[in-house]
N, C-alpha and C. Protein backbone atom coordinates (compact mmCIF):
# COMPACT_ATOMS: atom_id res chain seq x y z
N UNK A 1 0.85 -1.17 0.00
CA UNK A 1 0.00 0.00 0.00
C UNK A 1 0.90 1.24 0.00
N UNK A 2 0.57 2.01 -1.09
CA UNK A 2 1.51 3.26 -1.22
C UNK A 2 1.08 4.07 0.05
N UNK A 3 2.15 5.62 0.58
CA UNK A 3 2.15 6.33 1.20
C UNK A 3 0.64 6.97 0.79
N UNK A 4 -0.29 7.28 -0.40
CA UNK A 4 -0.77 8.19 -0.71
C UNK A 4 -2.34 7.51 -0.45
N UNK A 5 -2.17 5.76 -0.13
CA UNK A 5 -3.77 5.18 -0.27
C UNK A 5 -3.73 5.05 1.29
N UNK A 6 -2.53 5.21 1.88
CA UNK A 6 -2.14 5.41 3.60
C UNK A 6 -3.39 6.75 3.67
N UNK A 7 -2.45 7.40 3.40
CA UNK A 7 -3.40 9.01 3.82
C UNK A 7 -4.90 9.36 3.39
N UNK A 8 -4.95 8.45 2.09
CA UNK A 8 -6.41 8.82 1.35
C UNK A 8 -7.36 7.84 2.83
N UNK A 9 -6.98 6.23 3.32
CA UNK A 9 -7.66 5.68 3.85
C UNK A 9 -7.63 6.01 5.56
N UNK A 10 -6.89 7.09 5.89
CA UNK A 10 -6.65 8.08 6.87
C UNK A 10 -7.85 8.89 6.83
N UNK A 11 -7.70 9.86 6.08
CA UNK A 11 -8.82 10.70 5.90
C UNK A 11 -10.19 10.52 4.90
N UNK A 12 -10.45 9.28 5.00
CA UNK A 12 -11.66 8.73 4.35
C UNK A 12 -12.07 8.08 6.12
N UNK A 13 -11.63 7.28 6.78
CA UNK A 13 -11.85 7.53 8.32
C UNK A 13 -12.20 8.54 9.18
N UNK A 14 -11.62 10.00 8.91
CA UNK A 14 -11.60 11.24 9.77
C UNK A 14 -12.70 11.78 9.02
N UNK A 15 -13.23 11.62 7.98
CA UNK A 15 -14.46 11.88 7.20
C UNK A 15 -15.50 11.27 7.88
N UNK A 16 -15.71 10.12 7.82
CA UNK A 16 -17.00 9.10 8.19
C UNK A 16 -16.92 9.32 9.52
N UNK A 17 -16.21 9.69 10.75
CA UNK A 17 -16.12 9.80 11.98
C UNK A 17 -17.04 10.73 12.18
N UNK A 18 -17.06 11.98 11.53
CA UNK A 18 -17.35 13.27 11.62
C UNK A 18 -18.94 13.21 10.51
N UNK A 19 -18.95 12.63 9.91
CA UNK A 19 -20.27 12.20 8.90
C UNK A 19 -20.14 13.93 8.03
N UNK A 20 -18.54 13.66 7.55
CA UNK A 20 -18.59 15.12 6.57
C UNK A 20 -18.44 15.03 5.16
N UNK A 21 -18.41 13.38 4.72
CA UNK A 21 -18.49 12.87 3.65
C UNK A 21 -19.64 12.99 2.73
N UNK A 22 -20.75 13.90 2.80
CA UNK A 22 -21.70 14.27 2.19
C UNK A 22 -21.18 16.16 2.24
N UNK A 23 -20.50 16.82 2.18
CA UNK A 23 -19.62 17.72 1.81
C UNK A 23 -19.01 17.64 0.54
N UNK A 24 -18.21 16.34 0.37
CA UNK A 24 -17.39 16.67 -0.01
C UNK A 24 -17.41 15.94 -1.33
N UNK A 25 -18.17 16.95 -2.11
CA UNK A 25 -18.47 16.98 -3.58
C UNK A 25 -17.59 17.46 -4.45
N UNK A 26 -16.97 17.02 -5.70
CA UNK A 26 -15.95 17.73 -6.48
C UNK A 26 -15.91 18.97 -6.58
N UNK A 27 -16.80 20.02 -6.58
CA UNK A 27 -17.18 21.09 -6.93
C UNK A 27 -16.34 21.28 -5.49
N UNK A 28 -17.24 21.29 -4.21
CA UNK A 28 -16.55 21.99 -2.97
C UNK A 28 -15.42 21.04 -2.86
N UNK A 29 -14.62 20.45 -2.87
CA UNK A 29 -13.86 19.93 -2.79
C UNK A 29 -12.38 21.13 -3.62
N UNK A 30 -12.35 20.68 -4.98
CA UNK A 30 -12.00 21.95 -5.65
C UNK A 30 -12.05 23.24 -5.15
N UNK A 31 -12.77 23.81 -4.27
CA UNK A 31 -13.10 24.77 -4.22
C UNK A 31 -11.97 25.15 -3.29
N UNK A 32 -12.14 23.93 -1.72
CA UNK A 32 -11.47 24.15 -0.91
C UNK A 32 -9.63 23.67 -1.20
N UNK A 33 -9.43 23.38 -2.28
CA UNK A 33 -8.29 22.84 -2.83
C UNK A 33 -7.74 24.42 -3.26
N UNK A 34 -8.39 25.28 -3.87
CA UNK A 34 -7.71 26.45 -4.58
C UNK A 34 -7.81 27.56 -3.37
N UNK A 35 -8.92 27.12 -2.61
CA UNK A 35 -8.48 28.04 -1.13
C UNK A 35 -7.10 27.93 -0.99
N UNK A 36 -6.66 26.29 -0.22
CA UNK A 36 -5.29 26.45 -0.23
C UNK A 36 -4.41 26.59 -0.69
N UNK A 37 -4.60 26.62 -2.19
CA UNK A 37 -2.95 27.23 -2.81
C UNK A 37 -3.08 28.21 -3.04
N UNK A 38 -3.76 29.34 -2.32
CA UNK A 38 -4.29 30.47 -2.48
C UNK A 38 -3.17 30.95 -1.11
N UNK A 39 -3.44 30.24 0.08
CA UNK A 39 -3.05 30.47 1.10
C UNK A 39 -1.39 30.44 1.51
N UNK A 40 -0.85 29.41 0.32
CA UNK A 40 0.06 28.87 -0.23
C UNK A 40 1.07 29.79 -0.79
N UNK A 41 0.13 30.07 -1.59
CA UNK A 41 0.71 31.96 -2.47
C UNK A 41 0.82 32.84 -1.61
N UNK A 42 0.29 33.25 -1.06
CA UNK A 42 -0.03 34.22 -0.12
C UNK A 42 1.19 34.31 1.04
N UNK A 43 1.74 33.28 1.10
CA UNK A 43 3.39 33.27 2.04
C UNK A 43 4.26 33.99 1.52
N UNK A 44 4.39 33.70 0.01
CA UNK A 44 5.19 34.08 -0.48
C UNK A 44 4.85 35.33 -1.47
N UNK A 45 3.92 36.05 -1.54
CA UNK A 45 3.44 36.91 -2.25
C UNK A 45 4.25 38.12 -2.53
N UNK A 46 4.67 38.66 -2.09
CA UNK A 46 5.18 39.68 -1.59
C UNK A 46 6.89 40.02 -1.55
N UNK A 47 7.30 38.58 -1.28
CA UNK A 47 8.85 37.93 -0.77
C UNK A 47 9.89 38.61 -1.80
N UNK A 48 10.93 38.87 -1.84
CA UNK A 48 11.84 39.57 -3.17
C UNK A 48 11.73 37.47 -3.70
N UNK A 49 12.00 37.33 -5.26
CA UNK A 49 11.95 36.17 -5.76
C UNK A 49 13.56 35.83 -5.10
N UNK A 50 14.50 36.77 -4.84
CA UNK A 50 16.29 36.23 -4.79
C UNK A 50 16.53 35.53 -3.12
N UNK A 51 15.10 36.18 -2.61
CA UNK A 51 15.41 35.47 -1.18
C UNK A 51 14.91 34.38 -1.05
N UNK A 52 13.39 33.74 -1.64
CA UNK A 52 12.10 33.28 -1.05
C UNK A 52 12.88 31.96 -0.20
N UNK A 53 14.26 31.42 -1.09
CA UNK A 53 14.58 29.81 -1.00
C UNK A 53 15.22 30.05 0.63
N UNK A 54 15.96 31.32 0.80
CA UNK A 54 16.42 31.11 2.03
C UNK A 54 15.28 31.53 3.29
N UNK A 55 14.73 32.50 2.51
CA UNK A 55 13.50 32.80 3.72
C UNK A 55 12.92 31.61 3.88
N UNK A 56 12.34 30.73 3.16
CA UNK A 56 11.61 29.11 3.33
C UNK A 56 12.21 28.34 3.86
N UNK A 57 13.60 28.48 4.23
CA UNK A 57 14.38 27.42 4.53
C UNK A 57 14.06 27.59 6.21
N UNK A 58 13.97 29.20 7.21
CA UNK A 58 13.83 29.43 8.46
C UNK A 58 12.69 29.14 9.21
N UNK A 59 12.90 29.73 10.04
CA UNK A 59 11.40 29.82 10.70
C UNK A 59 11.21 31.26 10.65
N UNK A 60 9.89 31.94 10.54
CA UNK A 60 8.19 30.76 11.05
C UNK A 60 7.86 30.58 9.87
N UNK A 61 8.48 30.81 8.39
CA UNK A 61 8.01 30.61 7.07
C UNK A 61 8.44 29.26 6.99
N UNK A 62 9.12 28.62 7.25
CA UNK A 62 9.05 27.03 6.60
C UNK A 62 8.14 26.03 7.56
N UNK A 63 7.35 26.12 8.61
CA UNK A 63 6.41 25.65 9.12
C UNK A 63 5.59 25.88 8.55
N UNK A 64 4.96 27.03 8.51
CA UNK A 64 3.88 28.21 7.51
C UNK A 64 3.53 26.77 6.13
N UNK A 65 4.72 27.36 5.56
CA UNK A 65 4.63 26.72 4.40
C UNK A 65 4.11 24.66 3.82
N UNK A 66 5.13 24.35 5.17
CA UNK A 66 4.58 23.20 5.12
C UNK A 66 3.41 23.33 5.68
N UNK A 67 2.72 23.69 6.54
CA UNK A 67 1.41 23.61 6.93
C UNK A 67 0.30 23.70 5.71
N UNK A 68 0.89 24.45 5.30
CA UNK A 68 -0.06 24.94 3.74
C UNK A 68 0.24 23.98 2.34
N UNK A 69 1.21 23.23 2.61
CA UNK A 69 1.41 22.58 1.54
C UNK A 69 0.78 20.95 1.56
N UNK A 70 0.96 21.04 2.99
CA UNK A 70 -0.14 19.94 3.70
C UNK A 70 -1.60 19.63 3.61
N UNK A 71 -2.28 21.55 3.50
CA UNK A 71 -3.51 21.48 3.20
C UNK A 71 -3.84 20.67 1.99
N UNK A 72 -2.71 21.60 0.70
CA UNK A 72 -3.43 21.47 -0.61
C UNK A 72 -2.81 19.83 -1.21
N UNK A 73 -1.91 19.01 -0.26
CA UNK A 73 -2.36 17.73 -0.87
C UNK A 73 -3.08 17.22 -0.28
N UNK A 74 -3.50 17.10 0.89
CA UNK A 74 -4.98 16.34 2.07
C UNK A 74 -5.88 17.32 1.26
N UNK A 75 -6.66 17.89 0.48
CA UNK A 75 -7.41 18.40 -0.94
C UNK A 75 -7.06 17.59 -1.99
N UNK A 76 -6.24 17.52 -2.49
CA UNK A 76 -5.59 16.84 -3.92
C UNK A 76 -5.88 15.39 -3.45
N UNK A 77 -5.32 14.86 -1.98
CA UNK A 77 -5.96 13.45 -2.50
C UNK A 77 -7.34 13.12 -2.20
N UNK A 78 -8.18 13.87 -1.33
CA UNK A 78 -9.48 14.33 -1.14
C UNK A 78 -9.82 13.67 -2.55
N UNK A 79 -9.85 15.10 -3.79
CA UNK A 79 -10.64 15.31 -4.70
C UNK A 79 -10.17 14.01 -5.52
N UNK A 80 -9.19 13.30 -6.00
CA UNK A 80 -8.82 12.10 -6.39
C UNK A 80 -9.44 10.79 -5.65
N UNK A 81 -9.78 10.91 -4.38
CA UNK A 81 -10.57 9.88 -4.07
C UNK A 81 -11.98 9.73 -4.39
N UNK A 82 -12.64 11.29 -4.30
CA UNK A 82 -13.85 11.29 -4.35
C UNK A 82 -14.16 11.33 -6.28
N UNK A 83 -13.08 11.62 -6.50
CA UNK A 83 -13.04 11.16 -8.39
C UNK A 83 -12.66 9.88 -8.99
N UNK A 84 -12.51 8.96 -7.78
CA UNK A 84 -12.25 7.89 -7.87
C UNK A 84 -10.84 7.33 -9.06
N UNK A 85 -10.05 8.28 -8.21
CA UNK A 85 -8.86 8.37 -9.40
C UNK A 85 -7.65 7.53 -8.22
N UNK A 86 -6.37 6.93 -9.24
CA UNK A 86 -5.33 6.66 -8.83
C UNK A 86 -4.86 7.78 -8.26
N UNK A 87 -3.99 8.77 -7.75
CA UNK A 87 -3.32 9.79 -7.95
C UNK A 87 -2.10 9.21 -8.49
N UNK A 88 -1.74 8.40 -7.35
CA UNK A 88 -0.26 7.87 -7.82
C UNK A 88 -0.04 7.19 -9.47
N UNK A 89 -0.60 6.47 -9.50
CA UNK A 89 -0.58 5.86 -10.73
C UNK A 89 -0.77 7.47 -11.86
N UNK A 90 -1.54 8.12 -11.61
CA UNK A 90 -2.00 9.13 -12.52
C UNK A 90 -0.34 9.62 -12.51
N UNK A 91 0.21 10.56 -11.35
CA UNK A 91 1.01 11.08 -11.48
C UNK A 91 2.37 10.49 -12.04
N UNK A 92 2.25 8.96 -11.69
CA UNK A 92 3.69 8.48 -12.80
C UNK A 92 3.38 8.32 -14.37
N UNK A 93 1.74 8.35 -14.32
CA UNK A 93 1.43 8.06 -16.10
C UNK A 93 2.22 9.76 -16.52
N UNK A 94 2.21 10.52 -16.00
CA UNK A 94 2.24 11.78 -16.26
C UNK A 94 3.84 12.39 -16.11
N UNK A 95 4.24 11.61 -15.68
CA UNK A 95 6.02 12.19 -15.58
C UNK A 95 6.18 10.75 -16.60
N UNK A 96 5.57 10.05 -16.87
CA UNK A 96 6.03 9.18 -18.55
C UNK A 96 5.96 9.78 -19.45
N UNK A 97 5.07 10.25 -19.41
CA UNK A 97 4.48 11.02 -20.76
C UNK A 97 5.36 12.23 -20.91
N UNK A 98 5.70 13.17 -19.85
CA UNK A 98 6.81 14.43 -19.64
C UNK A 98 8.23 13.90 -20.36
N UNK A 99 8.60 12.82 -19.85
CA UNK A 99 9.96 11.95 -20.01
C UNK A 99 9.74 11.88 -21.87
N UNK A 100 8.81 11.22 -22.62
CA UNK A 100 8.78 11.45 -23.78
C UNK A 100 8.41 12.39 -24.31
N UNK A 101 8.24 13.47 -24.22
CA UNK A 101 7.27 14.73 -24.56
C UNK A 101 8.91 16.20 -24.56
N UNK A 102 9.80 15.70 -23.83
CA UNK A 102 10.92 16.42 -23.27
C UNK A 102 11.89 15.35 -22.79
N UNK A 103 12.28 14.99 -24.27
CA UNK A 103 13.78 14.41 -23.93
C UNK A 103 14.78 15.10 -23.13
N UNK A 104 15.61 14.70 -22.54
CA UNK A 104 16.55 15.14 -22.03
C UNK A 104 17.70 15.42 -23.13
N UNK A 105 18.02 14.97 -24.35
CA UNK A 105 18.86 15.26 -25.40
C UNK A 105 18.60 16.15 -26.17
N UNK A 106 17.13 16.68 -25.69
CA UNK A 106 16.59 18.20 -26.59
C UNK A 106 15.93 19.46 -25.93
N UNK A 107 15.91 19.12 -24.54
CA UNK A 107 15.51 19.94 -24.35
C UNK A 107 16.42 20.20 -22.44
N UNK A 108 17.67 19.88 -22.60
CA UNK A 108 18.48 19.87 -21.22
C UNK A 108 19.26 21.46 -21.27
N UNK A 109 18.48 22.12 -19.86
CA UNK A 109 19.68 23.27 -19.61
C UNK A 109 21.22 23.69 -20.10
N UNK A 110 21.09 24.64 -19.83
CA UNK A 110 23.03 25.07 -20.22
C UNK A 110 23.39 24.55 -19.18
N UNK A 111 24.88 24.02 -18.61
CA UNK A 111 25.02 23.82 -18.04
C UNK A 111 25.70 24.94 -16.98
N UNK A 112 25.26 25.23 -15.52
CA UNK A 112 26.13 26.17 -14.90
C UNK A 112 27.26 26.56 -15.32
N UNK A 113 27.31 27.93 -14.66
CA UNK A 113 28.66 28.56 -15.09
C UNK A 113 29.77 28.32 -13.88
């Protein structure tokens, strides 16, 4: 059992406990998914782009951040369960398809200076 049917069958439990599984319709589901990468953005909104990696790296922004990055996949696998989707499987069909779509012999960076 992957890490991701761990967490989906985690919070498919913390759902039915709470009887909030009649909520959570694709529509609101989605909805509350773009809340959080809304919230997500919103850390870094503002940040100069030359710092963000070291500001994320401290505190209280790299708690922040994971907290929020936490939301929007407990959403992502939410809306994949209730779409009755793989995620995992989806997401390796999808870095296959990247892998042929963007060779690495045509389309690889300069290399540092």
């Amino acid at each position: 059992m992957s890490e991701l049917e761990v967490l989906r069958d985690r919070m498919r439990q913390f759902a039915e406990d709470r009887d909030w599984g009649k909520f959570h319709d694709p529509k609101s589901v989605v909805l509350a998914l773009v809340g959080e990468v809304g919230e997500l953005a919103e850390l870094f909104q503002w940040l100069p782009a030359a710092d963000v990696r070291g500001l994320a790296a401290s505190e209280p922004l790299r708690t922040r951040a994971g907290e929020e990055m936490a939301d929007v996949l407990l959403y992502l696998v939410l809306l994949a369960d209730v779409l009755g989707i793989d995620l995992g499987a989806a997401a390796h069909s999808k870095m296959s398809d990247s892998e042929r779509r963007f060779p690495v012999s045509q389309v690889a960076g300069p290399a540092p200076e």
